[in-house]
Protein backbone atom coordinates (compact mmCIF):
# COMPACT_ATOMS: atom_id res chain seq x y z
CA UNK A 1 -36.14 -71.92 -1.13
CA UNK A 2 -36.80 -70.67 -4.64
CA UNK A 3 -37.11 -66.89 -5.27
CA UNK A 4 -39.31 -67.38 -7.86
CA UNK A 5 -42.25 -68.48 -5.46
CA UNK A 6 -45.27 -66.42 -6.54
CA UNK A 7 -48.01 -65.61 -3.69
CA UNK A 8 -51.26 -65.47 -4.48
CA UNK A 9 -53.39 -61.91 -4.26
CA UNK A 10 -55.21 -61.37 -1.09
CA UNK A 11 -58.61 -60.62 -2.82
CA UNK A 12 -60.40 -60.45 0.76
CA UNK A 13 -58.85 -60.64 3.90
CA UNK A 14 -60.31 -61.13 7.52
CA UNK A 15 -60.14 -59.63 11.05
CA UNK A 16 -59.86 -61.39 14.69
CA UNK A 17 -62.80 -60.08 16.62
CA UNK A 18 -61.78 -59.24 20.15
CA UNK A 19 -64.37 -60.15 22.84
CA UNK A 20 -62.98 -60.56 26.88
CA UNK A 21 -62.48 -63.96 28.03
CA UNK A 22 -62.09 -65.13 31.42
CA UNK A 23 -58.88 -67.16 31.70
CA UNK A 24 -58.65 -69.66 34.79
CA UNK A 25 -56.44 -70.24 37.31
CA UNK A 26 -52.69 -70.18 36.45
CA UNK A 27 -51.39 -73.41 36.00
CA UNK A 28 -47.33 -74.00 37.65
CA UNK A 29 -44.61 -73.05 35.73
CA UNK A 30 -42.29 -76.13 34.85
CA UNK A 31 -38.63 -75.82 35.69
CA UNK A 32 -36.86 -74.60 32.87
CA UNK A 33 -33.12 -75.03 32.71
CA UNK A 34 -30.87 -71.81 31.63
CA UNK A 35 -29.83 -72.16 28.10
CA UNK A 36 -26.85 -73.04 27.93
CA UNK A 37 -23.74 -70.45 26.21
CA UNK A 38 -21.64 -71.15 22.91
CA UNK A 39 -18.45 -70.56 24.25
CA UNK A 40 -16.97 -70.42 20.89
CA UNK A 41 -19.17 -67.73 20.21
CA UNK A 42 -18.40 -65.78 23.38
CA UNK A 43 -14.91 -65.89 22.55
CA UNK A 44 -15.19 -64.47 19.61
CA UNK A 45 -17.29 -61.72 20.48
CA UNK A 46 -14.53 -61.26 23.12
CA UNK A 47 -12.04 -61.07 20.89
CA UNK A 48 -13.89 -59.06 18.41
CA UNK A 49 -15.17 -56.50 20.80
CA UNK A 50 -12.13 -54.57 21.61
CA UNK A 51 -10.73 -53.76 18.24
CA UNK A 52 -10.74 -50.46 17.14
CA UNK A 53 -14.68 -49.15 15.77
CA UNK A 54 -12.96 -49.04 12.39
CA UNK A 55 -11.46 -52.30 12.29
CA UNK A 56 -14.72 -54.01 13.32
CA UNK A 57 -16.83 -52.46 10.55
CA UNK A 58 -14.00 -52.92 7.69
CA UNK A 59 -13.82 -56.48 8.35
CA UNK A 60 -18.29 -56.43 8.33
CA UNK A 61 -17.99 -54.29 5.05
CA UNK A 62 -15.44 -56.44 3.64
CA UNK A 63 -17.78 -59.59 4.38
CA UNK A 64 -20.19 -58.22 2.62
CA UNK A 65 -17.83 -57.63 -0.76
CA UNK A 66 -16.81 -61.72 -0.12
CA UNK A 67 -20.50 -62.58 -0.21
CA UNK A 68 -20.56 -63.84 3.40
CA UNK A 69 -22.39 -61.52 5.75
CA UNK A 70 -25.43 -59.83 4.63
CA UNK A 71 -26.69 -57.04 7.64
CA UNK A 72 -25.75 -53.74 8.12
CA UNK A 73 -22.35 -52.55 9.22
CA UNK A 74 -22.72 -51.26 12.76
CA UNK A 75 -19.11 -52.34 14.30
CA UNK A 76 -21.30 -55.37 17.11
CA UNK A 77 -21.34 -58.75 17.11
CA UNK A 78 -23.73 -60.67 16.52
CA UNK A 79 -24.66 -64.21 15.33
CA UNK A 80 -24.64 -62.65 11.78
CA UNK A 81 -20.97 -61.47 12.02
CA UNK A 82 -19.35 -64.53 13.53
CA UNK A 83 -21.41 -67.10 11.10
CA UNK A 84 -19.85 -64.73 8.21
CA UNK A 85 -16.10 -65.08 10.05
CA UNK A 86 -16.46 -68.85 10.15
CA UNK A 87 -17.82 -68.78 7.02
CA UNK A 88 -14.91 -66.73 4.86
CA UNK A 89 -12.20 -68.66 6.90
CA UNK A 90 -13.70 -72.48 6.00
CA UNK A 91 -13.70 -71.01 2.44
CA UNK A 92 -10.16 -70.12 3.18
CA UNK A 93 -9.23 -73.80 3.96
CA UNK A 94 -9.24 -73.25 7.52
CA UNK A 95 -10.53 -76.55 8.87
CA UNK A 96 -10.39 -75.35 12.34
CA UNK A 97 -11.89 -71.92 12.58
CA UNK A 98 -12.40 -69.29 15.10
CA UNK A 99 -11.86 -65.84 16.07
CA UNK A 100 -9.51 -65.28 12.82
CA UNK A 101 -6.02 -63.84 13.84
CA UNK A 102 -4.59 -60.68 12.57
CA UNK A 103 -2.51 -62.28 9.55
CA UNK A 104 -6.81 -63.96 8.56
CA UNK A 105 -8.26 -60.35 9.42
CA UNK A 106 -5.75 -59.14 7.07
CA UNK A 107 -6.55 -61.18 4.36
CA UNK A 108 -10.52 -60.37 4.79
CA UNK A 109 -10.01 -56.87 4.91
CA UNK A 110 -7.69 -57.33 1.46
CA UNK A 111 -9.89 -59.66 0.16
CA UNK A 112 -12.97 -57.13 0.43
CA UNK A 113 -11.07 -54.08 -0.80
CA UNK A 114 -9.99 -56.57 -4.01
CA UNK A 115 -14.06 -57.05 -4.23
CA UNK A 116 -14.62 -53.38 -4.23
CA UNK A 117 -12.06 -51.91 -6.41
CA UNK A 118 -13.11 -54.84 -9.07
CA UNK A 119 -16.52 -53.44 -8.66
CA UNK A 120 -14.94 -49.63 -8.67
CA UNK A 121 -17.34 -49.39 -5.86
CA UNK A 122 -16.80 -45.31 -5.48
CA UNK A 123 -19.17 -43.61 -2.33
CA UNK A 124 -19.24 -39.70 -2.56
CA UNK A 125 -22.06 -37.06 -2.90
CA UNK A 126 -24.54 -36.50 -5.70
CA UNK A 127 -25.13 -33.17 -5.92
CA UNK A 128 -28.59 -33.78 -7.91
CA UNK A 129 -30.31 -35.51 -4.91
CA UNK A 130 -28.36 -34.32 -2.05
CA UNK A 131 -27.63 -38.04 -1.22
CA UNK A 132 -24.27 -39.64 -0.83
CA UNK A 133 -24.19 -42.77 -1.66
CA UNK A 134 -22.22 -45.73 -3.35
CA UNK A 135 -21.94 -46.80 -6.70
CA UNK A 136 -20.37 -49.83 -8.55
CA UNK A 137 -19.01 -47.76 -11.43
CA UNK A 138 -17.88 -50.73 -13.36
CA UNK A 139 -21.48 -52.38 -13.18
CA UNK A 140 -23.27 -49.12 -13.68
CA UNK A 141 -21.28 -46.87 -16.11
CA UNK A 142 -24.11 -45.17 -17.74
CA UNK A 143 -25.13 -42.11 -15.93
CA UNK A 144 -27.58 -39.59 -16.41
CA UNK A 145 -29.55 -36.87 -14.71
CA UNK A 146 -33.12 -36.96 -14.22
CA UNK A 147 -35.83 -34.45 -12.12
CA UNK A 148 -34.45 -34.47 -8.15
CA UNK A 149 -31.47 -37.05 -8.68
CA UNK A 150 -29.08 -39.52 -11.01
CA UNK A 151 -29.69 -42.31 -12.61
CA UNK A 152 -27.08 -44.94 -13.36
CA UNK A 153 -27.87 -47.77 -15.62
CA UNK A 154 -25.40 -50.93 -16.76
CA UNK A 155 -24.55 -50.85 -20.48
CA UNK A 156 -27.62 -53.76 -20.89
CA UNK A 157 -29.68 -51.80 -18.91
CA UNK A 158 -30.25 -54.88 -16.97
CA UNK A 159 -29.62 -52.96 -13.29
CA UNK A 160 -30.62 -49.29 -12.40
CA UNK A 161 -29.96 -47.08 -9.57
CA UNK A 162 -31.60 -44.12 -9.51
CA UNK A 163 -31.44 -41.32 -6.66
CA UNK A 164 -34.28 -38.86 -6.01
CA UNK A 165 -35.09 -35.85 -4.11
CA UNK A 166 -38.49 -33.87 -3.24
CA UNK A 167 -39.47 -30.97 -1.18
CA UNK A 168 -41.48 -31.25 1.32
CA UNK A 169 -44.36 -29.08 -0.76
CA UNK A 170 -43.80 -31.98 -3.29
CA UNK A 171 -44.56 -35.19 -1.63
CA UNK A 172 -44.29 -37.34 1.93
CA UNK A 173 -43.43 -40.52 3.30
CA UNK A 174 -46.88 -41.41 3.47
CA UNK A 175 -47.86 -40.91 -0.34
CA UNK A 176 -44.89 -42.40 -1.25
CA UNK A 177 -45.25 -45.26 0.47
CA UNK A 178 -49.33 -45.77 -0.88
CA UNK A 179 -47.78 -45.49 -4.41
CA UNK A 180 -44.50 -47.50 -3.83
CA UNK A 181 -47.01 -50.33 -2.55
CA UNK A 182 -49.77 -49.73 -4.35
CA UNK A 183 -51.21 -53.38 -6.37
CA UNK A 184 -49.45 -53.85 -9.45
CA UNK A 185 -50.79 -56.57 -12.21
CA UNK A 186 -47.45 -58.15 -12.29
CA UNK A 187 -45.63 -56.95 -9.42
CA UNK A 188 -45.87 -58.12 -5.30
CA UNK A 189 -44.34 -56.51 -2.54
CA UNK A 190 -41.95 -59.30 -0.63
CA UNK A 191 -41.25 -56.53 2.20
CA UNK A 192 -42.74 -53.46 3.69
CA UNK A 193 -41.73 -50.89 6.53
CA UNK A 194 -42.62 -47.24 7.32
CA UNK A 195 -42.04 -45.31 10.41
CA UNK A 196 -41.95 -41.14 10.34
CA UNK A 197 -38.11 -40.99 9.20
CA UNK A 198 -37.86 -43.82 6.87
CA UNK A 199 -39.29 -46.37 4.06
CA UNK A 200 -38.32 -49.54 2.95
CA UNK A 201 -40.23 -51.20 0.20
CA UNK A 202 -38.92 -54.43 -1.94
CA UNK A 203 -40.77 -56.16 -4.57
CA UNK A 204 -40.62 -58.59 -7.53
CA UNK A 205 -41.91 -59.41 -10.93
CA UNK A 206 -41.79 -62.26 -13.21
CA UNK A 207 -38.44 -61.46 -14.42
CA UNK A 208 -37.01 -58.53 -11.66
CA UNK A 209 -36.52 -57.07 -8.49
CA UNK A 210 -36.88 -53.93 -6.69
CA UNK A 211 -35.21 -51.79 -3.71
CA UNK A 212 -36.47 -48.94 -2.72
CA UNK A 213 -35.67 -46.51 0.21
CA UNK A 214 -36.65 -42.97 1.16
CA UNK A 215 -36.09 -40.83 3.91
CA UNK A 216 -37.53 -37.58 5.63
CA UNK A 217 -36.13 -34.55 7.24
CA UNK A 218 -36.98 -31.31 7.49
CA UNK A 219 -35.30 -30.18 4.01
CA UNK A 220 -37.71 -32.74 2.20
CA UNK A 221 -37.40 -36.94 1.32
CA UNK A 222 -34.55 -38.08 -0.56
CA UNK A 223 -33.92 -41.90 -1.68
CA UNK A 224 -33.14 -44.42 -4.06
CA UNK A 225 -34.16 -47.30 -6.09
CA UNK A 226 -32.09 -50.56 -7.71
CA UNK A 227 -34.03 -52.65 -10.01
CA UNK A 228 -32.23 -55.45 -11.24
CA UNK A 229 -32.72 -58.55 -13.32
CA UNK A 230 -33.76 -61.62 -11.37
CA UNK A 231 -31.15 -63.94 -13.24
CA UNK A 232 -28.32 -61.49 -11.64
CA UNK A 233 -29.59 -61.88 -8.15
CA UNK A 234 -26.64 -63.61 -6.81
CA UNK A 235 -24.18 -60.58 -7.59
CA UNK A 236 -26.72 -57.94 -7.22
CA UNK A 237 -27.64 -58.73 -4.02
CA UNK A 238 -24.45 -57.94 -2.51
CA UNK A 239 -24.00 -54.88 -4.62
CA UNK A 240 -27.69 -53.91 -3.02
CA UNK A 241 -26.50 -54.37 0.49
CA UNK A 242 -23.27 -52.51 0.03
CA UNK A 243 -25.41 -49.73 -1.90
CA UNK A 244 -27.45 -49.55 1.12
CA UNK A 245 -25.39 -49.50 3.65
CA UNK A 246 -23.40 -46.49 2.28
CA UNK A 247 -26.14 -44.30 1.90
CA UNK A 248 -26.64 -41.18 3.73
CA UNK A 249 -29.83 -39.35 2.53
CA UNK A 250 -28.92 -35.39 4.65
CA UNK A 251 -24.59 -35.58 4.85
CA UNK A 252 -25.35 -31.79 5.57
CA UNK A 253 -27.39 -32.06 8.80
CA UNK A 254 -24.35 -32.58 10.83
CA UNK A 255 -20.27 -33.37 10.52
CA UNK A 256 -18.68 -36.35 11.88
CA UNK A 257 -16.02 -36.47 13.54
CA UNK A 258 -12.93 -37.61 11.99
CA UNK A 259 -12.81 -41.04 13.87
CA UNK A 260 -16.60 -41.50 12.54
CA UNK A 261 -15.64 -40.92 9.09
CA UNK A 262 -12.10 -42.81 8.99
CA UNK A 263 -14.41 -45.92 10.40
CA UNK A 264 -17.49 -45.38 7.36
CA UNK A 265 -16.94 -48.30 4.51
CA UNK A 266 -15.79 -46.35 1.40
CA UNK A 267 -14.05 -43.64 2.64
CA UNK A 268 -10.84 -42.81 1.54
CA UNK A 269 -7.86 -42.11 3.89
CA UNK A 270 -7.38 -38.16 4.56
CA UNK A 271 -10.36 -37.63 2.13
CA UNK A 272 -13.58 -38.41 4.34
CA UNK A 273 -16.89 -38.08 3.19
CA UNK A 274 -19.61 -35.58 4.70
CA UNK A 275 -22.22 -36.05 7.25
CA UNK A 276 -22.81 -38.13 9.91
CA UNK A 277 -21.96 -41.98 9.84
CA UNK A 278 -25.70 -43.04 10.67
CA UNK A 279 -26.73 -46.84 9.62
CA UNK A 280 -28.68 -46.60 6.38
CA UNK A 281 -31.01 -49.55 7.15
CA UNK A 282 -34.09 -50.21 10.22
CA UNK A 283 -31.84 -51.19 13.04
CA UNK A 284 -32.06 -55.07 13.19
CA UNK A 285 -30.82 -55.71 17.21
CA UNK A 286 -31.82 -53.57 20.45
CA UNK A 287 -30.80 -54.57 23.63
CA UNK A 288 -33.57 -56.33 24.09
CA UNK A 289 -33.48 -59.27 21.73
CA UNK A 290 -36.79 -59.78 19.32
CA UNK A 291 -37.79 -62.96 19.93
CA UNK A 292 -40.77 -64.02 18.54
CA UNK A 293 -44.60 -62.76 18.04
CA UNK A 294 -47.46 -63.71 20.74
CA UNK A 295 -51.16 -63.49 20.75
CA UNK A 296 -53.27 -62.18 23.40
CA UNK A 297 -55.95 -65.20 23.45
CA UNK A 298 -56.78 -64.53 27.41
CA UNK A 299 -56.45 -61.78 29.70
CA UNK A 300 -53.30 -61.70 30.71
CA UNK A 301 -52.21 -64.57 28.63
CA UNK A 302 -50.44 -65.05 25.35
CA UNK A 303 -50.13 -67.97 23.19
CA UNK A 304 -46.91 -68.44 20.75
CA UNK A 305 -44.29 -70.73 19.61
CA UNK A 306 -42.13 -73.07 21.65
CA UNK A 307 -39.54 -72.15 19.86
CA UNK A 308 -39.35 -68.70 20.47
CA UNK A 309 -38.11 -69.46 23.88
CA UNK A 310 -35.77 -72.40 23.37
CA UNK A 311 -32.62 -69.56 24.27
CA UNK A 312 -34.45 -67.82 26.65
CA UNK A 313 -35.41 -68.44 30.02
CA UNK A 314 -36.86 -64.69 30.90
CA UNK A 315 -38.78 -63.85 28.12
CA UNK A 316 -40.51 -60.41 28.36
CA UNK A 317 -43.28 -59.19 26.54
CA UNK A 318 -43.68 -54.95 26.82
CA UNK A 319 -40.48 -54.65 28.88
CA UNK A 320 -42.44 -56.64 31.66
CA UNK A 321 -41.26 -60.20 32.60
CA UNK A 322 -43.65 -63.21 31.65
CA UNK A 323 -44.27 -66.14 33.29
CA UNK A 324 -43.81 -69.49 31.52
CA UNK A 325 -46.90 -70.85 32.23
CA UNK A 326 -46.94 -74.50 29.86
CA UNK A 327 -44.27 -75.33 27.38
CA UNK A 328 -45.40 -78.40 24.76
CA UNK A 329 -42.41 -78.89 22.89
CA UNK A 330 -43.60 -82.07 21.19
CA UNK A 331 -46.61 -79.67 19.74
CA UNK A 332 -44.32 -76.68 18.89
CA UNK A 333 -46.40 -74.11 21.21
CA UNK A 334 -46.10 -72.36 24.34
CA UNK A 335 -48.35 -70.55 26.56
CA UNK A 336 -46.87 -67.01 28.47
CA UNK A 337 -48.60 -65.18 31.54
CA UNK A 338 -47.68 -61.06 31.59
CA UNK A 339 -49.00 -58.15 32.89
CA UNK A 340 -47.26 -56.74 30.02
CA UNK A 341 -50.05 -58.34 27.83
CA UNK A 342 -51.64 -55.12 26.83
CA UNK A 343 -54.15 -55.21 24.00
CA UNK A 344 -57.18 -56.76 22.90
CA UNK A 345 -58.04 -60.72 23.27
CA UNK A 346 -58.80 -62.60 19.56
CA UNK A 347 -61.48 -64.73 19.19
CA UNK A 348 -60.62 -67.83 17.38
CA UNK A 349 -62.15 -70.31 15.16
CA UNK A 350 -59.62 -72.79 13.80
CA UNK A 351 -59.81 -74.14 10.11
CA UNK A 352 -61.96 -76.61 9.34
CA UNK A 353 -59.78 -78.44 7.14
CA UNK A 354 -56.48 -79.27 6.58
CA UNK A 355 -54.61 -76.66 4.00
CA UNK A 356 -54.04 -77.42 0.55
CA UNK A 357 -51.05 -76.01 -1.49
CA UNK A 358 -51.74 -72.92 -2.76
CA UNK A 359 -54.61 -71.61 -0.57
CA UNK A 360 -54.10 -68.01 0.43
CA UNK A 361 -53.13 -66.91 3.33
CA UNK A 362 -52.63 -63.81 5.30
CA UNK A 363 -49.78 -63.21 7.83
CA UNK A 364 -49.04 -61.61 11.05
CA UNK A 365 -45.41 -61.28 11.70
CA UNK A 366 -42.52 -59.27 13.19
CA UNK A 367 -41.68 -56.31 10.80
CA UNK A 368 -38.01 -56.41 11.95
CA UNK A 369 -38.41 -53.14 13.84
CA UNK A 370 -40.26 -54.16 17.03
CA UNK A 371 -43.69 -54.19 15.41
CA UNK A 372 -46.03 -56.64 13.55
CA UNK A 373 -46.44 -56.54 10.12
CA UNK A 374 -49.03 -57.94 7.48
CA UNK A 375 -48.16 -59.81 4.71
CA UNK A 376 -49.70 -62.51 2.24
CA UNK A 377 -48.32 -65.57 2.42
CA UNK A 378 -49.32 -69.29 0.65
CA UNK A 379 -49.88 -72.79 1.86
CA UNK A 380 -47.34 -75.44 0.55
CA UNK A 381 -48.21 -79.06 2.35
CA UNK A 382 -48.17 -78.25 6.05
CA UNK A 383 -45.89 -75.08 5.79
CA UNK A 384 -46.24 -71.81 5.03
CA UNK A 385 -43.92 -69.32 2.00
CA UNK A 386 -44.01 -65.80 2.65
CA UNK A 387 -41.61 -63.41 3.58
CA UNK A 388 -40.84 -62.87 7.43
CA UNK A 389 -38.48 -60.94 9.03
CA UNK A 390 -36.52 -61.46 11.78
CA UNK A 391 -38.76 -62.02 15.22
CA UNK A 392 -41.36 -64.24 13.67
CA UNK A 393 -41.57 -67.35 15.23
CA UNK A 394 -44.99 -67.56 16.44
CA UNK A 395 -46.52 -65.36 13.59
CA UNK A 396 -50.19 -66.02 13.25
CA UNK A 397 -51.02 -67.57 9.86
CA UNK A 398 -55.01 -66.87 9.06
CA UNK A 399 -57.20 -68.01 5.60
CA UNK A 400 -59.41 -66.13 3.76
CA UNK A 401 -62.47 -66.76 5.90
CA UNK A 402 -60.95 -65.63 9.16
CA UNK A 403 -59.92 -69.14 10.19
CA UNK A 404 -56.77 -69.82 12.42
CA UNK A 405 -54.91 -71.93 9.73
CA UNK A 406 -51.37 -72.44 12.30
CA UNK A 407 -49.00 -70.38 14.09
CA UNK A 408 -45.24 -70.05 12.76
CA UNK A 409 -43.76 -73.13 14.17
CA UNK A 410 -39.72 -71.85 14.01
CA UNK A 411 -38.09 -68.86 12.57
CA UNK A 412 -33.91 -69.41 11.58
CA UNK A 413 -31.49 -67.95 14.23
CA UNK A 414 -29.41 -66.79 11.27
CA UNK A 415 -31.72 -65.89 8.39
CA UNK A 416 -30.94 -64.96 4.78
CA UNK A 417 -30.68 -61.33 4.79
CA UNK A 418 -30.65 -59.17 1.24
CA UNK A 419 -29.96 -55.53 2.27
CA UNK A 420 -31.69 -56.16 5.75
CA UNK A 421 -34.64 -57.55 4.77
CA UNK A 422 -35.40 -61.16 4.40
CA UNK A 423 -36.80 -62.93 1.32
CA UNK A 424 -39.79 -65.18 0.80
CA UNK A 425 -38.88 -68.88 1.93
CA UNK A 426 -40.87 -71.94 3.38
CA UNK A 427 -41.64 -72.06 7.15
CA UNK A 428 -43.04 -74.36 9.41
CA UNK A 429 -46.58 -74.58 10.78
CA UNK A 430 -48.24 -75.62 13.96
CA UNK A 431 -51.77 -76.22 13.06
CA UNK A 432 -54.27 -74.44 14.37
CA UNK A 433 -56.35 -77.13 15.22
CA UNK A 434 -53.61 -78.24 17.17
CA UNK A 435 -53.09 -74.57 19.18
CA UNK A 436 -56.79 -74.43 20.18
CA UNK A 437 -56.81 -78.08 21.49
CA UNK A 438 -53.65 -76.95 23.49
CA UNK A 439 -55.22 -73.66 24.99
CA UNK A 440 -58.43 -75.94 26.20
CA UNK A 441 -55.96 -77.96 27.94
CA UNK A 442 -54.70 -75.12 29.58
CA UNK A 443 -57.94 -73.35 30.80
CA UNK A 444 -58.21 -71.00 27.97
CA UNK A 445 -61.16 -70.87 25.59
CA UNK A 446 -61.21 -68.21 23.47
CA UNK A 447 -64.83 -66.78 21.98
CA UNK A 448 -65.70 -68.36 18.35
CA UNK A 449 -64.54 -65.63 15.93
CA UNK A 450 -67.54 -64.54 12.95
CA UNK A 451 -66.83 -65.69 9.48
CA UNK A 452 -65.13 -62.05 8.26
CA UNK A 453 -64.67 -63.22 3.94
CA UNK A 454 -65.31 -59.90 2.82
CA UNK A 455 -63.25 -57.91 5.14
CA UNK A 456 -60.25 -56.26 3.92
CA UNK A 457 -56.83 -56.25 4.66
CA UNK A 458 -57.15 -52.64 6.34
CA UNK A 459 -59.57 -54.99 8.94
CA UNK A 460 -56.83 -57.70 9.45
CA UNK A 461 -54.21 -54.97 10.40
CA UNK A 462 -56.54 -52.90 12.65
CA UNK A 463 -58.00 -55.87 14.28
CA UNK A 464 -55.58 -58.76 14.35
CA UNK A 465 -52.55 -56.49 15.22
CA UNK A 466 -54.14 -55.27 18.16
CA UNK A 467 -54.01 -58.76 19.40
CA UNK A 468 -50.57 -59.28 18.88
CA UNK A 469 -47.55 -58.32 20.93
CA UNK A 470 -43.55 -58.92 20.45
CA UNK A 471 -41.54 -60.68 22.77
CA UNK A 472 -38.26 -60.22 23.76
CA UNK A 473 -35.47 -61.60 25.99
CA UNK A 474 -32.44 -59.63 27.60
């Protein structure tokens, strides 16, 4: 993968019509075997489980300051936080890791706080925003006030952080978030999110890129920024991550306990910080697992990838149980029968043509949050570079003229994460040529969708969305 992958513009998007179709008879379900557990795994999460809440998220901050986990400290396990154990401890010269012992937790936990004091990585309030937050002092030792907040800046001036504050007469979430994203001649947005609390925006240009997040109370919206140069990605990154997961935009809505605070990364022993010890970034696991994306292509009936179920043998779509109805593993696609199916069936016309590298595309993907989100991708051979987030195998990849180019054929169990938010990278596709000769196997033919080449991208949110639904598996 190559960060420096440029997408091209979407200059005119498209929308899925959505017309009823009458699906036949339900075909039989093939027996499908129970995946089958990593016991490695569950021993470590065993082992990992009952140590104390502030052990469990030192050792998660501290992987972050080695450069091995990159998610938010919440104090579970998960995939994230055992691949970054195994991965410190083969570093280590352990050629036969596991759950690390307490002399190995030791040394991670010293080997983070070495990372951090290097960095003079200091979290505390900043009385111009109303923020706390952290800051690598070392990195970024020029500091400065501006309107609502701080701004630190490295003595190059190649990395920024600023802080801001507003009232609430003096803007929302929702204007922020049409200027934050608003096109830019020589900037793209890689990631987008917005719900009613929060916004996260990243982005790139030719030679840097952007963090942004914001928040919204009551008292007002108060975030921050990093913009860095792209050549320092490697150690800004983590420095990004541990930025964001230290920041607490109202510290005066409510006081933590002392536990809470004694367990926050950053805090210092008999000094804790204010406010609550809430997790700074969209949360990325619920107790039901995110799965992968599915569209609605029949009443009742929902098309996605095969691989979205290959470790999961009750997958649910709407907290309702689905029915496995055909799995074509050869072909990369799988077809789902739920009541849970609620929304509106696409219409489908697949591309006429194979795609060539380069050809726009537009994306319909997991936003990381339980949600879909719409994003520009690019054709390279027979895959597919944008940037998904976690969830997205199954994500339905359109062209320009409202053509199903493929569907995304995998998404990685472990993906690259840069302050919770994944970067553009290369994915498989299954055709969709392919897909619609599979769904008229199965007794589905979906309604030949209109040629939509001057819709917009408003269109391909409002009507492709609304034939999408998330799937998850307990």
């Amino acid at each position: 993968m190559t960060q420096r992958t440029r997408f091209a513009g979407v200059a005119a998007a498209l929308a899925l019509l959505v017309l009823p179709v009458q699906a036949q008879g339900p075909a039989q379900a093939p027996a499908r075997a129970a995946p089958a557990a990593d016991p490695a795994f569950e021993a470590a999460k065993a082992a990992f489980e009952p140590l104390p809440e502030a052990e469990r998220k030192g050792l998660q901050d501290a992987l972050v300051w080695t450069g091995d986990y990159n998610s938010v400290i919440t104090g579970t396990f998960g995939r994230r936080t055992y691949d970054a154990l195994l991965s410190y401890q083969k570093r280590a010269g352990n050629t036969a890791p596991g759950f690390p012992d307490a002399r190995m937790r030791a040394a991670i936990l010293a080997a983070g706080e070495m990372a951090r004091k290097a960095a003079r990585f200091t979290v505390k309030p900043d009385p111009a925003s109303g923020v706390v937050i952290g800051v690598p002092e070392r990195l970024l030792a020029k500091r400065s006030p501006q309107a609502g907040g701080t701004r630190w800046q490295s003595g190059d001036g190649r990395v920024t952080l600023d802080t801001k504050s507003f009232a609430p007469e003096e803007a929302g979430l929702d204007a922020l978030f049409a200027r934050i994203t608003a096109p830019g001649a020589d900037r793209k947005i890689t990631y987008k999110i917005k719900r009613p609390d929060f916004l996260v925006v990243t982005g790139e240009t030719a030679a840097g890129k952007s963090y942004i997040r914001y928040a919204a109370a009551p008292g007002g919206v108060r975030g921050f920024t990093i913009g860095y140069d792209k050549a320092l990605g490697p150690d800004v990154d983590r420095l990004v991550i541990a930025v964001a997961n230290s920041f607490v935009p109202f510290p005066e809505t409510a006081d933590a306990a002392p536990a809470e605070m004694a367990a926050r990364p950053g805090a210092t022993p008999g000094r804790p910080l204010p406010g609550p010890a809430v997790s700074p970034l969209p949360p990325l696991t619920r107790a039901a697992t995110n799965v992968g994306i599915g569209l609605i292509v029949a009443p009742g009936r929902v098309l996605t990838s095969s691989s979205a179920l290959e470790a999961c043998a009750a997958p649910r779509i709407a907290g309702v149980a689905a029915r496995i109805v055909k799995v074509d593993a050869g072909r990369g696609l799988a077809l789902l029968e739920a009541a849970g199916a609620k929304g509106r069936v696409a219409t489908l016309a697949a591309k006429g043509n194979a795609l060539t590298p380069g050809d726009a595309l537009v994306v319909l993907g997991a936003d990381g949050g339980g949600g879909i989100a719409v994003s520009s991708g690019q054709a390279c051979g027979d895959r597919l570079s944008a940037p998904l987030q976690p969830g997205s195998s199954g994500a339905v990849v359109l062209d320009r003229n409202g053509a199903l180019a493929g569907l995304v054929a995998r998404y990685p169990s472990s993906p690259r994460l840069v302050a919770g938010v994944a970067p553009p990278m290369s994915y498989p596709l299954v055709d969709g040529r392919v897909a619609l000769a599979f769904l008229a196997e199965n007794g589905v033919s979906p309604g030949v969708a209109m040629d939509r080449s001057g819709a917009t991208l408003g269109a391909v949110a409002s009507g492709a969305a609304g034939s999408m639904v998330g799937l998850t598996c307990q």
